[in-house]
N, C-alpha and C. Protein backbone atom coordinates (compact mmCIF):
# COMPACT_ATOMS: atom_id res chain seq x y z
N UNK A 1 117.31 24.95 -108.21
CA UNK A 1 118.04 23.73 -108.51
C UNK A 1 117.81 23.28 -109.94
N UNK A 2 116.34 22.97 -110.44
CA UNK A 2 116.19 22.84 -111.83
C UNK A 2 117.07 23.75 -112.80
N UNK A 3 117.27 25.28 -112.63
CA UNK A 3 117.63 26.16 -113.46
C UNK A 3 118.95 25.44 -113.34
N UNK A 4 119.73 25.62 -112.46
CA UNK A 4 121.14 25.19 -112.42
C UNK A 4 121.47 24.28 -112.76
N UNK A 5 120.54 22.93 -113.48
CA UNK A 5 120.60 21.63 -113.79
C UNK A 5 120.82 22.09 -114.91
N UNK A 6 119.92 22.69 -115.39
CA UNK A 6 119.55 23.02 -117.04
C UNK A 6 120.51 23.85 -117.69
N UNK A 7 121.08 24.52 -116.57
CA UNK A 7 122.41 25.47 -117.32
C UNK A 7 123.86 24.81 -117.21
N UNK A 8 123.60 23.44 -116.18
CA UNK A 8 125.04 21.87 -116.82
C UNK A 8 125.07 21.40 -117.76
N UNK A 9 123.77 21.29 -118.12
CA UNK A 9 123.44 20.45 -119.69
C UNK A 9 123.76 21.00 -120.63
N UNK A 10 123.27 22.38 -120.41
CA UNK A 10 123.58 23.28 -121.64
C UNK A 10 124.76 23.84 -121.56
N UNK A 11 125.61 23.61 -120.93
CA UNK A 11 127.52 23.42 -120.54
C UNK A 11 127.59 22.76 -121.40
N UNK A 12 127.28 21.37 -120.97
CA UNK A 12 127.63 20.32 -121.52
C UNK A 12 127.61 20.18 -122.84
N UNK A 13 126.23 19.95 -123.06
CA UNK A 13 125.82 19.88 -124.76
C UNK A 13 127.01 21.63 -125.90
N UNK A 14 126.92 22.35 -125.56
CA UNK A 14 128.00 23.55 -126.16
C UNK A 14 129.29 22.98 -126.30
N UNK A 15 129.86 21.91 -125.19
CA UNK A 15 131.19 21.93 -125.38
C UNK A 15 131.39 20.49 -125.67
N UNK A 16 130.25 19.68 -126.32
CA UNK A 16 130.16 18.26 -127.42
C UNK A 16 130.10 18.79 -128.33
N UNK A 17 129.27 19.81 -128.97
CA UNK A 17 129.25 20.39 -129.92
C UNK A 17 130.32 20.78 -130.35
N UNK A 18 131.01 22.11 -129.56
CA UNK A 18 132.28 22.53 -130.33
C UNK A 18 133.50 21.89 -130.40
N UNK A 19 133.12 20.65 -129.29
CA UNK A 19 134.25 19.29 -130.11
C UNK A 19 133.96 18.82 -131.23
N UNK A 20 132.84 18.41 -131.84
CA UNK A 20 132.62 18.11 -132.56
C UNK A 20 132.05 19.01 -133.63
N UNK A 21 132.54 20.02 -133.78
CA UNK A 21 132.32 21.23 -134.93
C UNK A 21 134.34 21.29 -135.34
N UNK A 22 134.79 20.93 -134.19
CA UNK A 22 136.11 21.40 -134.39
C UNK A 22 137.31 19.86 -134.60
N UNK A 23 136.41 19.14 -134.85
CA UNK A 23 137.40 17.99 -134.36
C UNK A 23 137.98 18.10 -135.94
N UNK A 24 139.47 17.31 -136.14
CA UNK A 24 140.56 17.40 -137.64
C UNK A 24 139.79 16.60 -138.18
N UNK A 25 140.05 17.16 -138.93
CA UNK A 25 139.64 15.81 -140.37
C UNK A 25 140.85 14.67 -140.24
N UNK A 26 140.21 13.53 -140.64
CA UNK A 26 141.16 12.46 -141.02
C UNK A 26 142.48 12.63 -140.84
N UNK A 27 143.31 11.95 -140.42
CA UNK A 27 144.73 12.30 -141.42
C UNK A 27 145.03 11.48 -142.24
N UNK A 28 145.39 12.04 -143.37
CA UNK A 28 145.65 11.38 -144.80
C UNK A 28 146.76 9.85 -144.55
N UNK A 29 146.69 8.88 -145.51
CA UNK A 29 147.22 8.09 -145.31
C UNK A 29 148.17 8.24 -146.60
N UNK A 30 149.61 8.24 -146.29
CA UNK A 30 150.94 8.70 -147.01
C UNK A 30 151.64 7.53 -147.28
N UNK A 31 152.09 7.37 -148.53
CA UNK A 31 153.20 5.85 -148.61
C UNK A 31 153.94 6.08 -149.30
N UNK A 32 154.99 5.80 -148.81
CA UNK A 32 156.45 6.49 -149.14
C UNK A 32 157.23 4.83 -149.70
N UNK A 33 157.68 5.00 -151.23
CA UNK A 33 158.46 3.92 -151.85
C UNK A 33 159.40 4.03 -151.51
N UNK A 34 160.74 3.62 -151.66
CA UNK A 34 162.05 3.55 -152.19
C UNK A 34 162.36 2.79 -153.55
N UNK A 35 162.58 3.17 -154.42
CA UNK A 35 162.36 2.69 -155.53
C UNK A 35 164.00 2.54 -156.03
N UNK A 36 164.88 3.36 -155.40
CA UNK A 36 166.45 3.30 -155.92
C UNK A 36 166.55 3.83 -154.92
N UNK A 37 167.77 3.72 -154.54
CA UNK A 37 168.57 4.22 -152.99
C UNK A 37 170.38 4.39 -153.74
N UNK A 38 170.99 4.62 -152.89
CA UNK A 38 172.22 4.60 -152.63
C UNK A 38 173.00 3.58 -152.82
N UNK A 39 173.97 3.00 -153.84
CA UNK A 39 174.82 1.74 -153.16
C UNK A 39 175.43 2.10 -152.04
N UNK A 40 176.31 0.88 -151.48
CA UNK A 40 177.09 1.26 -150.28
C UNK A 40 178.33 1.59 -150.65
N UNK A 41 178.69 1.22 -151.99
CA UNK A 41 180.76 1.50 -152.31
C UNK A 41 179.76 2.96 -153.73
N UNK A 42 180.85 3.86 -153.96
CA UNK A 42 180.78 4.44 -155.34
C UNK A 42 181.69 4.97 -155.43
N UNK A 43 182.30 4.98 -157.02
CA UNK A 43 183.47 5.42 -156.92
C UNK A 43 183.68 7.26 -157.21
N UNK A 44 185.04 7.43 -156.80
CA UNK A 44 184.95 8.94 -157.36
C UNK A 44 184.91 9.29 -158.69
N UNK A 45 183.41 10.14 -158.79
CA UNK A 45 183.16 10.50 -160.06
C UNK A 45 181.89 10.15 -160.08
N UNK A 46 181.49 8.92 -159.66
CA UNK A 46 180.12 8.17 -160.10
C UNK A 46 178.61 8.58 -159.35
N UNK A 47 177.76 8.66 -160.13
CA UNK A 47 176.48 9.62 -159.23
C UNK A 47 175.40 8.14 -159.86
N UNK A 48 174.83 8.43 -158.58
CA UNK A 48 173.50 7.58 -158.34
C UNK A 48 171.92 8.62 -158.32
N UNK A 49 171.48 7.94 -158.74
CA UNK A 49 169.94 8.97 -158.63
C UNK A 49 169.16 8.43 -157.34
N UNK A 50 168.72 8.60 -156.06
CA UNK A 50 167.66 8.07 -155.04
C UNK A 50 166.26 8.64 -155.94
N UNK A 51 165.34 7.42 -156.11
CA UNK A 51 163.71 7.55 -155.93
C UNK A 51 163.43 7.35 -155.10
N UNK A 52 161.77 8.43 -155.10
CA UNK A 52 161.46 7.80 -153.87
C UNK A 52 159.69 8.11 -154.56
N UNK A 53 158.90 7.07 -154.47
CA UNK A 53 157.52 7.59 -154.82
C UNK A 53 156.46 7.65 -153.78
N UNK A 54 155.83 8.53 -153.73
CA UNK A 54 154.73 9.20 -152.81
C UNK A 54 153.65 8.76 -153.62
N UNK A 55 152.75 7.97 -152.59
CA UNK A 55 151.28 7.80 -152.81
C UNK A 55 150.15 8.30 -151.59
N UNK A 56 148.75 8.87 -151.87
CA UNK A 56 148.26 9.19 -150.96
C UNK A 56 146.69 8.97 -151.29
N UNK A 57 145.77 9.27 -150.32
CA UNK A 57 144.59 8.64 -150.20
C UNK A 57 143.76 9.90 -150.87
N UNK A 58 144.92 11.00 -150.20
CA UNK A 58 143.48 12.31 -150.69
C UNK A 58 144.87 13.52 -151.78
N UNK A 59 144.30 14.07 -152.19
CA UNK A 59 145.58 15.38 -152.58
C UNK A 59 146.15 16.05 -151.79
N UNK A 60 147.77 15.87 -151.97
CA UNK A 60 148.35 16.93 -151.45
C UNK A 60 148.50 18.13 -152.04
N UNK A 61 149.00 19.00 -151.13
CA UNK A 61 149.30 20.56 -151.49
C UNK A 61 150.95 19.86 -152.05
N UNK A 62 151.85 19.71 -152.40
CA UNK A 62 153.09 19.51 -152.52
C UNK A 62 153.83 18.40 -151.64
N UNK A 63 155.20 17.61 -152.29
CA UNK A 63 155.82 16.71 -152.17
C UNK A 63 157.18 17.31 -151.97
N UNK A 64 157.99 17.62 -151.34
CA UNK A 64 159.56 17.46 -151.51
C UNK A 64 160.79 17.10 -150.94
N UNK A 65 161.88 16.78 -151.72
CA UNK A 65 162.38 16.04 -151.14
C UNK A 65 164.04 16.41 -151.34
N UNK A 66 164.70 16.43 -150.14
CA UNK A 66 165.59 17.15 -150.11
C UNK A 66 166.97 16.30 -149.26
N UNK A 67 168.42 16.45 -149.59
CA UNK A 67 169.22 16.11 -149.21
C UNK A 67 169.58 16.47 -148.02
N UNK A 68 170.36 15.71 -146.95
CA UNK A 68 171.03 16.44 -145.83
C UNK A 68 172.58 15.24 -145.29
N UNK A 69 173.12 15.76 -145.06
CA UNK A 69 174.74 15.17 -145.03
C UNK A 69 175.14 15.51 -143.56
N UNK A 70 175.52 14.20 -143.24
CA UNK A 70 176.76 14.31 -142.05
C UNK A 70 177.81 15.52 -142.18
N UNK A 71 178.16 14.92 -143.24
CA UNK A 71 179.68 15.40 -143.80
C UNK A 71 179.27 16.21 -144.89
N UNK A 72 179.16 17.76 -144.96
CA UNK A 72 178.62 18.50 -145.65
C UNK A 72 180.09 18.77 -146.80
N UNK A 73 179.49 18.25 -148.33
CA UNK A 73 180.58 18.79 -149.06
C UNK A 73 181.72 17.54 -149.41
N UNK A 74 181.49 16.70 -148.72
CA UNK A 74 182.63 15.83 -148.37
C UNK A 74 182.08 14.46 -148.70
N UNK A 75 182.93 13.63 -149.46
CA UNK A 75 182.34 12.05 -149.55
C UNK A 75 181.30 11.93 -150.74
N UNK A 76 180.18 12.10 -150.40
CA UNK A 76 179.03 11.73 -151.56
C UNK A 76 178.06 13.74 -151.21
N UNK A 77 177.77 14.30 -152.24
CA UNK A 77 177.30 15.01 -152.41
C UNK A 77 176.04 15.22 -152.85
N UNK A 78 175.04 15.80 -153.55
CA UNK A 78 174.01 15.97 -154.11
C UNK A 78 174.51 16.83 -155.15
N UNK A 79 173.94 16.42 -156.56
CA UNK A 79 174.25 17.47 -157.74
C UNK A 79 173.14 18.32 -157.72
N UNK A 80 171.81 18.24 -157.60
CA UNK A 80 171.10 19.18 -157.29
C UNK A 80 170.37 19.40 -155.87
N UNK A 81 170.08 20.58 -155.32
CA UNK A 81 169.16 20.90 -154.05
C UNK A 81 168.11 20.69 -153.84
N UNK A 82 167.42 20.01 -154.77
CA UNK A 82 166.18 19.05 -154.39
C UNK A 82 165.58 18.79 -155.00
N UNK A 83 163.90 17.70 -154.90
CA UNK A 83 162.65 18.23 -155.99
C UNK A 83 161.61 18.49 -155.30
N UNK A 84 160.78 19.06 -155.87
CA UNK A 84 159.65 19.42 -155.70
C UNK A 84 158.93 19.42 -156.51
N UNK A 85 157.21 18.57 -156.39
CA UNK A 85 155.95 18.49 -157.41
C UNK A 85 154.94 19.00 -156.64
N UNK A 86 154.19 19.79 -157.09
CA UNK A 86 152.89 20.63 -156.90
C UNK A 86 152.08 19.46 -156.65
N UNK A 87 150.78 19.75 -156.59
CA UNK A 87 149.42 19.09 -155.95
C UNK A 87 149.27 17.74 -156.72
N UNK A 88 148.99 16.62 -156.23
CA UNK A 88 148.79 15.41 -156.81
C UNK A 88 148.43 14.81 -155.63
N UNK A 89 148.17 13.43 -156.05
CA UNK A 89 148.09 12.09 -155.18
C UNK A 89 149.14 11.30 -155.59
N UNK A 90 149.85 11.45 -156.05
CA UNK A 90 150.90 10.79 -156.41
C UNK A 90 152.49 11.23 -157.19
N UNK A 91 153.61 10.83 -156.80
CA UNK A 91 154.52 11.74 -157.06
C UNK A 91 155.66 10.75 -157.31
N UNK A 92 156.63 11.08 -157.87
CA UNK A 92 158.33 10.08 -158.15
C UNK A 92 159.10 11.47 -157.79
N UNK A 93 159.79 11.57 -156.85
CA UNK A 93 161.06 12.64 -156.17
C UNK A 93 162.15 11.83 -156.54
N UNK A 94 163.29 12.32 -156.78
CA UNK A 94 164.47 12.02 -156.95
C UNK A 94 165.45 13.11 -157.32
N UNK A 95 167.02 12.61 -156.56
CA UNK A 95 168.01 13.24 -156.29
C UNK A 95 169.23 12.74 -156.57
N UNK A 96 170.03 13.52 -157.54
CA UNK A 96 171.55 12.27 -157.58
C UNK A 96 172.02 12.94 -156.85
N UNK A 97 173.45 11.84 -156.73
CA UNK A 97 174.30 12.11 -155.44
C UNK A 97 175.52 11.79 -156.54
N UNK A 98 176.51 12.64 -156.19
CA UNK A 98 178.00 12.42 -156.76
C UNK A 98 178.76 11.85 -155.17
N UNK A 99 180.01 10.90 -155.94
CA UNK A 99 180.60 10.44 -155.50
C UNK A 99 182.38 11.53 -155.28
N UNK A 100 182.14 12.41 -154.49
CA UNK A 100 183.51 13.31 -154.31
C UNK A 100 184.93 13.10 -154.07
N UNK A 101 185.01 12.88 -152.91
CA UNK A 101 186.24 12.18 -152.21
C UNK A 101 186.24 10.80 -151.31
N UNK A 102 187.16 10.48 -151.11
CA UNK A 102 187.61 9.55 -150.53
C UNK A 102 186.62 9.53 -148.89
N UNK A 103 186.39 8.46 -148.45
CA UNK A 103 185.84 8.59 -147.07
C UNK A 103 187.25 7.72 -146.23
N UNK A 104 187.83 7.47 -146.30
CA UNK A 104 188.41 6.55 -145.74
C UNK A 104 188.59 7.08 -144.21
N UNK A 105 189.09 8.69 -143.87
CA UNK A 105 189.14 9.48 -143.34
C UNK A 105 187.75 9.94 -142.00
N UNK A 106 186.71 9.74 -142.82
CA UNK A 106 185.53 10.11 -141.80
C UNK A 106 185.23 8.85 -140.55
N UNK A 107 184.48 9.36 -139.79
CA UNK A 107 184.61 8.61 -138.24
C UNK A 107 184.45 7.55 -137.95
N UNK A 108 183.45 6.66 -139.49
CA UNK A 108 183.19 5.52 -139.60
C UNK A 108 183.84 4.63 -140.79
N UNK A 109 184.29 5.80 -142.06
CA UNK A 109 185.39 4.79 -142.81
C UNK A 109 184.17 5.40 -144.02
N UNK A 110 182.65 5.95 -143.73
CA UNK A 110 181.74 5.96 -144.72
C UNK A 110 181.02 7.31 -144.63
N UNK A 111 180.22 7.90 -145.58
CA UNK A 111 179.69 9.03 -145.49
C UNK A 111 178.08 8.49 -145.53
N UNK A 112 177.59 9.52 -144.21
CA UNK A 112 176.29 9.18 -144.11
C UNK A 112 175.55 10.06 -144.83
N UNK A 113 174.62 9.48 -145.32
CA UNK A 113 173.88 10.44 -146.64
C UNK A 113 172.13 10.30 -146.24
N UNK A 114 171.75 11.11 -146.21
CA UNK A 114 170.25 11.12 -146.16
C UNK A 114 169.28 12.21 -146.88
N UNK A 115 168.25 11.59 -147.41
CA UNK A 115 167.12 11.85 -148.01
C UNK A 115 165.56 12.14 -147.29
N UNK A 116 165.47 13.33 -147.83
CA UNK A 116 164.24 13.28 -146.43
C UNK A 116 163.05 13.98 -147.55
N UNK A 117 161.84 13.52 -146.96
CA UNK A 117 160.51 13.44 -148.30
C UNK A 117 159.56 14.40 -147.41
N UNK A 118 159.38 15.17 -147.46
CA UNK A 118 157.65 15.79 -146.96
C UNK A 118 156.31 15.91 -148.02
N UNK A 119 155.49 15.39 -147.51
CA UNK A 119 154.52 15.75 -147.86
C UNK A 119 153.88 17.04 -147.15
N UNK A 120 153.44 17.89 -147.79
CA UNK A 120 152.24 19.15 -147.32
C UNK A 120 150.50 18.77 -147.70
N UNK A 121 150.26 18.37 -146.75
CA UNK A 121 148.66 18.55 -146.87
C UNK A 121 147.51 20.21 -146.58
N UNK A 122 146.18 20.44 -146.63
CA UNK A 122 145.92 21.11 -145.95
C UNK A 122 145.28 21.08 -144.91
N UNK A 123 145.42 22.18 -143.95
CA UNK A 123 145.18 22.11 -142.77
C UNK A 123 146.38 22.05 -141.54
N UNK A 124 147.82 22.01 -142.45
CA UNK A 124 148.61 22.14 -141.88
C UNK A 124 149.12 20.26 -141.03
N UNK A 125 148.80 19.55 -141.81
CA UNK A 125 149.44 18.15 -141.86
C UNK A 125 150.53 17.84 -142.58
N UNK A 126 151.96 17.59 -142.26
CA UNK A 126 153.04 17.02 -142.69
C UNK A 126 153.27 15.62 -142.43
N UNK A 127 153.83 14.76 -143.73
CA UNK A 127 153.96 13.50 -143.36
C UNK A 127 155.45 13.41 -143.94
N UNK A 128 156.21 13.20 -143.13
CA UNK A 128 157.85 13.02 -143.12
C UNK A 128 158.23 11.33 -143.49
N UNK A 129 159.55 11.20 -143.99
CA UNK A 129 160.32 9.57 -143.92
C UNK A 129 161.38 10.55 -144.30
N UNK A 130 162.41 9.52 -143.83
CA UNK A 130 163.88 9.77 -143.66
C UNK A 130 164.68 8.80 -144.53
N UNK A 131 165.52 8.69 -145.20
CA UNK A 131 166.39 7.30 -145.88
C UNK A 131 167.59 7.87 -145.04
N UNK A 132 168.01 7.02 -144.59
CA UNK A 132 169.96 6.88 -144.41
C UNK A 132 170.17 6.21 -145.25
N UNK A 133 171.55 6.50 -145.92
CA UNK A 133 172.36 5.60 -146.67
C UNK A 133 173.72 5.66 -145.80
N UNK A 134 174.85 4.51 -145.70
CA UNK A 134 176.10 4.69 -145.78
C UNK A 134 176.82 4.61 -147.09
N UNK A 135 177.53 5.74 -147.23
CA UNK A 135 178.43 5.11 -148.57
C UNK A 135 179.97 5.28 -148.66
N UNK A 136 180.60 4.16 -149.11
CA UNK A 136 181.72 3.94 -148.96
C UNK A 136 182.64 4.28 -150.44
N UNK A 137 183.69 5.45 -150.55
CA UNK A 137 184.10 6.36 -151.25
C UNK A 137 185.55 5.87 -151.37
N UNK A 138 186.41 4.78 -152.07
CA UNK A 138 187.39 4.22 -151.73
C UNK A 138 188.22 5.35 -152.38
């Protein structure tokens, strides 16, 4: 009975341990600005730049930040496919958007436009935010 006591404990105590040999580190604390966004009217022709600034507690591996559209091609566009900054604690992403065609046509009268930010940490931690914009393309 003693032996079999002594070999629960020592269950036990192995598998506190390798919780606690294995437990994550922290997760980083991420803060995502908006610093410029989208108006809601733009006309055809006219491009807006979205900021967006990333602050963080520890270094990331990389920041980026990338467009995605309802209405692919159509309404408000992106002039370039994204940004991306290497390792920091701190970062300014930004993306213009051209003003294409007319929305009058799409399901709501507006083109939904969104901006989406990742952070890469290591260890395999991502910290995501999303912007919607509507914009209205007379």
């Amino acid at each position: 009975m003693k032996r079999l006591l002594n070999l629960s404990a020592l269950t036990v105590l192995i598998v506190v341990m390798t919780g606690l040999m294995t437990a994550a580190a922290p997760t980083p604390t991420t803060t995502f600005t908006l610093l410029q966004g989208l108006p809601e009217t733009m006309n055809v022709g006219e491009t807006y730049t979205v900021v967006v600034k990333v602050d963080s507690d520890v270094p990331f591996i990389n920041a980026h930040a990338l467009p995605s559209f309802y209405y692919p091609g159509k309404g408000v566009v992106a002039v370039q496919g994204g940004d991306l900054v290497g390792s920091a604690q701190s970062a300014m992403l930004q993306i213009t958007y051209l003003a294409k065609g007319d929305t009058s046509k799409m399901a709501d009268g507006y083109a939904p436009v969104f901006f989406v930010v990742g952070v890469r940490y290591g260890g395999g931690y991502v910290a995501v935010e999303r912007y919607e914009f509507h914009v209205t393309v007379p």
